[in-house]
Each structure stands twice: as C-alpha cells, then as structure tokens.
PDB file of N, CA and C in Angstrom:
ATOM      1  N   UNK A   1       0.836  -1.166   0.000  1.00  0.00           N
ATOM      2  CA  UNK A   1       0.000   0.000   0.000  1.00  0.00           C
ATOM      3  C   UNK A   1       0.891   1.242   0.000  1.00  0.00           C
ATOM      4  N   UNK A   2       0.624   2.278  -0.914  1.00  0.00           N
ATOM      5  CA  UNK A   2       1.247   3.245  -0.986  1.00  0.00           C
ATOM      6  C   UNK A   2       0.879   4.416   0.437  1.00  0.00           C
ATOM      7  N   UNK A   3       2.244   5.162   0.839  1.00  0.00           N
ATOM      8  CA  UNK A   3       2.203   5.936   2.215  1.00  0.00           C
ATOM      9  C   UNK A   3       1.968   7.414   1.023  1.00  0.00           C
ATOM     10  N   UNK A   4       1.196   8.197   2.441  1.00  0.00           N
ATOM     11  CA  UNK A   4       0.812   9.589   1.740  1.00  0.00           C
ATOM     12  C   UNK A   4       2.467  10.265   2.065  1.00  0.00           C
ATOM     13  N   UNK A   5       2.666  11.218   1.097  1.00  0.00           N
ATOM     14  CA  UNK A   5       3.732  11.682   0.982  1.00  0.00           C
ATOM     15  C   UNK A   5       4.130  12.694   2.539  1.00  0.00           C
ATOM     16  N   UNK A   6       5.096  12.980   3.014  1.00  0.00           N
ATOM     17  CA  UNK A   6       5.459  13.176   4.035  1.00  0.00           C
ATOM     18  C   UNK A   6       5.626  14.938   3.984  1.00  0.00           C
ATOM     19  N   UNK A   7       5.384  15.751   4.918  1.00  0.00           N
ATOM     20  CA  UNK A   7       5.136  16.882   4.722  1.00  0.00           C
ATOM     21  C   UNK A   7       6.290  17.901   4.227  1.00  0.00           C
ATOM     22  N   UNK A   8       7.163  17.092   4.683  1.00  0.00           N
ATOM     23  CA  UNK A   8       8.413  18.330   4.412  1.00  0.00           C
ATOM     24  C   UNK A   8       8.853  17.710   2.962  1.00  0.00           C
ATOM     25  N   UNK A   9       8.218  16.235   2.157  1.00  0.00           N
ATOM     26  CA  UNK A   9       8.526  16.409   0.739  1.00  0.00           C
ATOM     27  C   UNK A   9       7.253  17.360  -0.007  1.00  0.00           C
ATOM     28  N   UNK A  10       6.336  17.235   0.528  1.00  0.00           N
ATOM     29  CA  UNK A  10       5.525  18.357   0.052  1.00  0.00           C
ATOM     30  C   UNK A  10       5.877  19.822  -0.148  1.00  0.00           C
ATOM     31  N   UNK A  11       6.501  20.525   1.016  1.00  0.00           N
ATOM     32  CA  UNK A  11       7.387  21.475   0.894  1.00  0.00           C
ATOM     33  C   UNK A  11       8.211  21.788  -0.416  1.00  0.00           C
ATOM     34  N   UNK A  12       9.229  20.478  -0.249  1.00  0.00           N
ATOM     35  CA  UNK A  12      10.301  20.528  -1.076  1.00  0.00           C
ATOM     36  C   UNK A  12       9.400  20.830  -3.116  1.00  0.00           C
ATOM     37  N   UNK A  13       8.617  20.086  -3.081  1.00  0.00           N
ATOM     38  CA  UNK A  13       8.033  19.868  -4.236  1.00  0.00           C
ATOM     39  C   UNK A  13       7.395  21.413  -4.368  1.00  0.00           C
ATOM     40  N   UNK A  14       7.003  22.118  -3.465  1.00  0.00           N
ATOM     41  CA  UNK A  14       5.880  23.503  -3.661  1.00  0.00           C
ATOM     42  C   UNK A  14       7.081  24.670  -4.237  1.00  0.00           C
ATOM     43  N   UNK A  15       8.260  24.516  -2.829  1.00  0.00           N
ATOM     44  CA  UNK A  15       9.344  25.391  -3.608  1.00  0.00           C
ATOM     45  C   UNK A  15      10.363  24.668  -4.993  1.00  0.00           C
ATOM     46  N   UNK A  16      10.171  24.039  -5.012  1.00  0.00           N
ATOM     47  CA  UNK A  16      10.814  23.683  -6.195  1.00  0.00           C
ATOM     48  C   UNK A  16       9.598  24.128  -7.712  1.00  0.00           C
ATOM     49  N   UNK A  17       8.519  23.522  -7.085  1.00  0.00           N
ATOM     50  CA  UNK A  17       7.575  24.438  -8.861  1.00  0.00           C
ATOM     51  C   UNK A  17       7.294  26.079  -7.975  1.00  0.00           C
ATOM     52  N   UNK A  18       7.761  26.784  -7.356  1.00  0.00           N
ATOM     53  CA  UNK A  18       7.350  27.836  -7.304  1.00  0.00           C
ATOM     54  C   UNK A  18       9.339  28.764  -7.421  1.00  0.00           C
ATOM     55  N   UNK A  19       9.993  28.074  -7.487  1.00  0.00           N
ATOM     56  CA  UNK A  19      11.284  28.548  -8.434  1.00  0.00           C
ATOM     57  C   UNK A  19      11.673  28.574 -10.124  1.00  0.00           C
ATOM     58  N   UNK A  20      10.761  27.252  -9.937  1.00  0.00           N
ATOM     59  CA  UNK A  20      10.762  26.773 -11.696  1.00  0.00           C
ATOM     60  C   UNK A  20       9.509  27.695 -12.208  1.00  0.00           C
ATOM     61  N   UNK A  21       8.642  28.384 -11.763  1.00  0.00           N
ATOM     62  CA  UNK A  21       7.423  29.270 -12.244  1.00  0.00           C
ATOM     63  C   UNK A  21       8.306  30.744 -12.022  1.00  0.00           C
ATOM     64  N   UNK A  22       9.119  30.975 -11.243  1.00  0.00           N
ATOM     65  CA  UNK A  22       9.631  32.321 -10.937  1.00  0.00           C
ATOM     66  C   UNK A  22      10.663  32.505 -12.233  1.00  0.00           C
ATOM     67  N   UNK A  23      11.593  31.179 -12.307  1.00  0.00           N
ATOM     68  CA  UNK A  23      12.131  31.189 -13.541  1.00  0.00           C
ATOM     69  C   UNK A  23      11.611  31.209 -15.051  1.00  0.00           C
ATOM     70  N   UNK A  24      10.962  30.721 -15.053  1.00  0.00           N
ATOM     71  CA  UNK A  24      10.119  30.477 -16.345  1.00  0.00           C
ATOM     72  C   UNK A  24       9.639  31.939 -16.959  1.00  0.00           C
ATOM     73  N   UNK A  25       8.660  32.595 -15.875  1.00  0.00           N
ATOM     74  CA  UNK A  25       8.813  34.391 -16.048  1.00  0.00           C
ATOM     75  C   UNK A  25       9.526  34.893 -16.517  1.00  0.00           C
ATOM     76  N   UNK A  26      10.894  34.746 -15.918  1.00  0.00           N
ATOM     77  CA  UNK A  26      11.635  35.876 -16.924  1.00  0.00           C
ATOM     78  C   UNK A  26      11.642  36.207 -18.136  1.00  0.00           C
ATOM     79  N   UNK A  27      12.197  36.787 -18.566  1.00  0.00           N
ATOM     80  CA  UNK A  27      12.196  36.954 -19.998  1.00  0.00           C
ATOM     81  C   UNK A  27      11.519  38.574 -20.449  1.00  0.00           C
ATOM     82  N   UNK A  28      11.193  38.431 -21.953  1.00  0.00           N
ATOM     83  CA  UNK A  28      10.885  39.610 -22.138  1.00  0.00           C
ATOM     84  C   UNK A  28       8.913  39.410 -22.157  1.00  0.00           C
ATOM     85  N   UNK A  29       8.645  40.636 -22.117  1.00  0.00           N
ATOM     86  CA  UNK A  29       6.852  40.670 -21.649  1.00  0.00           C
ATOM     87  C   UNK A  29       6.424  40.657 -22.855  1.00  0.00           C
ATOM     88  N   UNK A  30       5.201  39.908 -23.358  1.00  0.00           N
ATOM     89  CA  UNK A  30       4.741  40.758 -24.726  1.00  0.00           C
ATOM     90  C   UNK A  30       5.082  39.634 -25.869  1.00  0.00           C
ATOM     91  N   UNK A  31       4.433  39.953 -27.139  1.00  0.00           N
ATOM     92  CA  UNK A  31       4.688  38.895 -28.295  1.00  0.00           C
ATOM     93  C   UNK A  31       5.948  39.189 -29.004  1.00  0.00           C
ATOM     94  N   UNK A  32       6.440  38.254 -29.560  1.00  0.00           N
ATOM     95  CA  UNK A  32       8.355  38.371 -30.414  1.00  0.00           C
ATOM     96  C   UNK A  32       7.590  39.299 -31.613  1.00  0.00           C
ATOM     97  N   UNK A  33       9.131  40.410 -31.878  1.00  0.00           N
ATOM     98  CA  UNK A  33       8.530  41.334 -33.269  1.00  0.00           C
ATOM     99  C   UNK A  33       8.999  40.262 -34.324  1.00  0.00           C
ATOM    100  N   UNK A  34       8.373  40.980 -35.666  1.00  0.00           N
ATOM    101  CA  UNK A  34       8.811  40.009 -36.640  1.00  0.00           C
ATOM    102  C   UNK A  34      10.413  40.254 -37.105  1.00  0.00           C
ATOM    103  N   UNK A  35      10.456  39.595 -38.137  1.00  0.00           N
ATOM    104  CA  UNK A  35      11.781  40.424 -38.288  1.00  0.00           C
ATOM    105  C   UNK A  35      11.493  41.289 -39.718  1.00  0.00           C
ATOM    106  N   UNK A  36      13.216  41.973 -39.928  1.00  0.00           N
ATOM    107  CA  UNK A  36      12.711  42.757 -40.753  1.00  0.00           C
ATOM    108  C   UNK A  36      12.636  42.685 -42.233  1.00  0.00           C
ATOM    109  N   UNK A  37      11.733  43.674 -42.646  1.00  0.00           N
ATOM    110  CA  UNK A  37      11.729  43.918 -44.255  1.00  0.00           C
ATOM    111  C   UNK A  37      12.608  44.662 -44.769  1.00  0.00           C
ATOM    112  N   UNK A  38      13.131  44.373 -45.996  1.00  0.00           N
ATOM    113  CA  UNK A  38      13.864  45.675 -46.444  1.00  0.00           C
ATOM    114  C   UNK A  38      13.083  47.206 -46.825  1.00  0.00           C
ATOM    115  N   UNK A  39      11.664  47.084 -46.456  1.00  0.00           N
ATOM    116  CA  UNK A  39      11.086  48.516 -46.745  1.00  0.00           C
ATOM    117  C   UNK A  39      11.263  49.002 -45.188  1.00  0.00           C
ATOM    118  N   UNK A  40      11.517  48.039 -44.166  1.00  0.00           N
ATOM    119  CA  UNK A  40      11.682  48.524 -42.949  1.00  0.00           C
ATOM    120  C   UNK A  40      13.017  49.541 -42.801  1.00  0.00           C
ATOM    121  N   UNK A  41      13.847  48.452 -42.747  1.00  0.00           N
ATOM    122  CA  UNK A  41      15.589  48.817 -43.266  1.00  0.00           C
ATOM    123  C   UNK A  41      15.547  50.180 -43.500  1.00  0.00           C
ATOM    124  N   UNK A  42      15.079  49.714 -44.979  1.00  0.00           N
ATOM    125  CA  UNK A  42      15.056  51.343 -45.666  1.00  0.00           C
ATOM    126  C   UNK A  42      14.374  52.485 -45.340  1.00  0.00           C
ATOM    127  N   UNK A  43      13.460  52.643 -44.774  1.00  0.00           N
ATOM    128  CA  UNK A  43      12.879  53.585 -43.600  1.00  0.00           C
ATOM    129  C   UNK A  43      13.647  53.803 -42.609  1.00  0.00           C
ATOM    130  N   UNK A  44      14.196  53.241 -41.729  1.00  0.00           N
ATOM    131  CA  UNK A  44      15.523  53.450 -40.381  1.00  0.00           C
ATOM    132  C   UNK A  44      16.282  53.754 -41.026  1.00  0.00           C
ATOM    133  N   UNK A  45      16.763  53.862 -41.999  1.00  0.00           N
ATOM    134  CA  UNK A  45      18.526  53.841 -42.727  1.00  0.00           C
ATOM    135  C   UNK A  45      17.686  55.947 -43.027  1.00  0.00           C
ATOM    136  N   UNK A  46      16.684  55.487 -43.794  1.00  0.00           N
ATOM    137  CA  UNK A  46      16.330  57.383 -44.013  1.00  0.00           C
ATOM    138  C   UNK A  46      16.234  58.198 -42.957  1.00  0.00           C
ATOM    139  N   UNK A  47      15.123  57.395 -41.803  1.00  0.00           N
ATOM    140  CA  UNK A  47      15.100  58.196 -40.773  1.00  0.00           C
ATOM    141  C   UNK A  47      16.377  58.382 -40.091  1.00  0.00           C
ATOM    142  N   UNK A  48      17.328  58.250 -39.679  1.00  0.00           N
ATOM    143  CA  UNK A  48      18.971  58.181 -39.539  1.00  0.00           C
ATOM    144  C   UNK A  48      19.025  59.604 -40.487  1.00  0.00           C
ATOM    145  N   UNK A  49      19.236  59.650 -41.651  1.00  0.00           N
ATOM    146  CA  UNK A  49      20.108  60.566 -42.344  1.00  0.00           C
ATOM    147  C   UNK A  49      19.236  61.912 -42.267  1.00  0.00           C
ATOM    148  N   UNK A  50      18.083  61.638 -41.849  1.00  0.00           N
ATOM    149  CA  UNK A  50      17.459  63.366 -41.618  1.00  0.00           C
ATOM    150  C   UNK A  50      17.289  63.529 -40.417  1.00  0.00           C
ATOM    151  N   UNK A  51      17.979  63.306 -39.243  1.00  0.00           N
ATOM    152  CA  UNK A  51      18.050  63.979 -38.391  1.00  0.00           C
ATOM    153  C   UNK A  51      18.545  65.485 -37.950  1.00  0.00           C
ATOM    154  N   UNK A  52      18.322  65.832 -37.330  1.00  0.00           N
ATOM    155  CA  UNK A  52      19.290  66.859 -37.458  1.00  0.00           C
ATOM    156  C   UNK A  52      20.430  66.882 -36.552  1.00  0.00           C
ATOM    157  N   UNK A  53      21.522  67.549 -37.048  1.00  0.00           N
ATOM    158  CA  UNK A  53      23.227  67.050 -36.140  1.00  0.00           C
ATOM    159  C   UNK A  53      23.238  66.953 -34.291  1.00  0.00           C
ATOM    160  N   UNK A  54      22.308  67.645 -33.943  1.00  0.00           N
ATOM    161  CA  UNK A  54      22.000  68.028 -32.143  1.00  0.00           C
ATOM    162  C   UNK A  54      21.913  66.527 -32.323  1.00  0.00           C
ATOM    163  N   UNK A  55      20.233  65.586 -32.598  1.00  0.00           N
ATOM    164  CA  UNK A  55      20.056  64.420 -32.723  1.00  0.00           C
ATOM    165  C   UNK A  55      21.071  63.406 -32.558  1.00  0.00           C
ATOM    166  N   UNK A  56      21.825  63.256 -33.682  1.00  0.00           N
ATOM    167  CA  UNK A  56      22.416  62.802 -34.512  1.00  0.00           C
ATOM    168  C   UNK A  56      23.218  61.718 -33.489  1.00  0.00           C
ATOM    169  N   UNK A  57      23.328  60.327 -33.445  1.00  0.00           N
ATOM    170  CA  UNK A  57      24.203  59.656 -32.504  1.00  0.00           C
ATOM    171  C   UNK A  57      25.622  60.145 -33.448  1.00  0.00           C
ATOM    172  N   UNK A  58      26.611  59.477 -32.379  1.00  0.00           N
ATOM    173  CA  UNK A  58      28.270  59.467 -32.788  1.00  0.00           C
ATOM    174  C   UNK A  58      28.168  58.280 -33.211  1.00  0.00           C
ATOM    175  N   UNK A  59      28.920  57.945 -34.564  1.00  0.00           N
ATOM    176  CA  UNK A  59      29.604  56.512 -34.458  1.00  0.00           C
ATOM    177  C   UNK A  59      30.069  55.809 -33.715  1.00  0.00           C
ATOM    178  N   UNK A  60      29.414  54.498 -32.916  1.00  0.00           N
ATOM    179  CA  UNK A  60      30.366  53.922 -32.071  1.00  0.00           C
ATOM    180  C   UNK A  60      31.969  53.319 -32.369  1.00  0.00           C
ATOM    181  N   UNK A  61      32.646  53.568 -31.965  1.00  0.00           N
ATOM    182  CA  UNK A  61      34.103  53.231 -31.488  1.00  0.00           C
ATOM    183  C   UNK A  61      34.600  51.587 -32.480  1.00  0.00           C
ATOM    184  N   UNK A  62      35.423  51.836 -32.795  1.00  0.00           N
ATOM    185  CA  UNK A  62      35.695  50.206 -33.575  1.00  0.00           C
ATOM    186  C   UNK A  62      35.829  49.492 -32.182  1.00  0.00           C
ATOM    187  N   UNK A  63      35.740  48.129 -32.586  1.00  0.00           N
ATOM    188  CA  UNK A  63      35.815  46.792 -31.291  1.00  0.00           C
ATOM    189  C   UNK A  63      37.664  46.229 -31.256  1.00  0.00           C
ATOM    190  N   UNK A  64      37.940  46.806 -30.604  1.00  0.00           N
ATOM    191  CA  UNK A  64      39.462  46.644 -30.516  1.00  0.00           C
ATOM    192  C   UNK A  64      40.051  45.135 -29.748  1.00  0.00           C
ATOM    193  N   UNK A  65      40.548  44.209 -30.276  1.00  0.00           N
ATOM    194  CA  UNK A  65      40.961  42.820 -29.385  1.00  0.00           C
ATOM    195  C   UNK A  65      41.452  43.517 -28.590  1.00  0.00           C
ATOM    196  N   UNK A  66      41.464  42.554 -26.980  1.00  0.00           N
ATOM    197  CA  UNK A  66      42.414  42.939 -25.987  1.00  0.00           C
ATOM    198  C   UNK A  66      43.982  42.605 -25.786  1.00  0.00           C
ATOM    199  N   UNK A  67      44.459  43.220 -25.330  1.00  0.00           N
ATOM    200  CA  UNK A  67      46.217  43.237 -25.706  1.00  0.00           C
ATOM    201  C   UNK A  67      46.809  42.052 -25.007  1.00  0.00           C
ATOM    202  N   UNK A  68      46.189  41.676 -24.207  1.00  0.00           N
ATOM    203  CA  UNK A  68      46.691  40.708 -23.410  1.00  0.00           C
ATOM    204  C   UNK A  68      45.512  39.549 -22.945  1.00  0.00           C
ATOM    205  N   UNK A  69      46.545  38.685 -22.563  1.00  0.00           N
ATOM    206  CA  UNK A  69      45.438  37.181 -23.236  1.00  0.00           C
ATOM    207  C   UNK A  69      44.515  36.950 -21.747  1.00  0.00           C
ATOM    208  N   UNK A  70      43.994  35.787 -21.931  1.00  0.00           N
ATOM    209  CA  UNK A  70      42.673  35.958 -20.782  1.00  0.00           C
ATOM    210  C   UNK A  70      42.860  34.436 -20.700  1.00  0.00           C
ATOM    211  N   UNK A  71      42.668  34.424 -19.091  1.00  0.00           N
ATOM    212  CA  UNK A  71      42.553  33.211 -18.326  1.00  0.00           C
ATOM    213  C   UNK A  71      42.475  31.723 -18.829  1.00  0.00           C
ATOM    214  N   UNK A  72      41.368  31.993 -19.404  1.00  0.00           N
ATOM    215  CA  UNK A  72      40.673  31.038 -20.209  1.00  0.00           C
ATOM    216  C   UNK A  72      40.944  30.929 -21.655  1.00  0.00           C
ATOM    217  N   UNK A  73      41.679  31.144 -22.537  1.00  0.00           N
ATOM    218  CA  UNK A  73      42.155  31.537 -23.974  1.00  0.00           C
ATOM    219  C   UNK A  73      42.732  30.092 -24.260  1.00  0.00           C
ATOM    220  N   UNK A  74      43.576  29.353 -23.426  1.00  0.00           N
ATOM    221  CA  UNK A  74      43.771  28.193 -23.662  1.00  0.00           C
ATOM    222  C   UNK A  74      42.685  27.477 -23.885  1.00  0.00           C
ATOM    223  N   UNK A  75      41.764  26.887 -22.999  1.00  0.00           N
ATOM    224  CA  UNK A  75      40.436  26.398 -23.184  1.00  0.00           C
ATOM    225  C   UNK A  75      40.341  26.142 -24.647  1.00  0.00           C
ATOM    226  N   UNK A  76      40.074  27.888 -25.146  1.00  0.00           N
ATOM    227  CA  UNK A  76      39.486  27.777 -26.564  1.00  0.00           C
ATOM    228  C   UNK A  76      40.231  27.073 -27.704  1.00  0.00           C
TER     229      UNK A  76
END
C-alpha cells in the first residue's frame, strides 16, 4: 500500500515548482517582433540621415581585441 507523501517532501516539491514558475517568467513581456523587411531597413537607414546634427548619434568606437590574453584563452 502506498504511504501519503510526508510533509516536508511536500514542501520541497511547492518550492521547487514555485522557483521553476519564478524562472520560467523571466524573460521579455509581450509577443516576439517580426523580423525585418527591407522597406523597414530602408525607412531606419532614411530616418537616420534626416536627423538633425543636435540628434544625430556618434559613431560607435571600432571593437578593438584585448592586448593581453585571458585566463581562459587556452580552453578555446
């Protein structure tokens, strides 16, 4: 005959699906966008060039390797 489950595995089982439900949440809220069109593209690429200069972002910075090697570089 099967024993009713014992209280402190009950516990264990409530916080365990109420971590796996806390996890599961994360993420982003809301439906995925699509992706894009090139009439999209081409709309952002225009809106970009008529800004005016106040607006206007800076070019970000080129991505420069680091000069010296990292911990883990062997690994790879």
């Amino acid at each position: 005959m099967a024993r009713p489950p014992s209280p402190s595995a009950v516990r264990a089982a409530v916080l365990v699906l109420i971590v796996a439900l806390g996890l599961g949440a994360c993420g982003r809220r809301g439906r995925l966008e699509p992706p894009p069109t090139p009439e999209s593209i081409a709309a952002a690429e225009k809106a970009k060039e008529s800004k005016s200069g106040i607006h206007k972002r800076a070019p970000n910075p080129p991505i420069r390797p680091p000069q010296q090697p990292f911990v883990l570089d062997p690994i790879l």
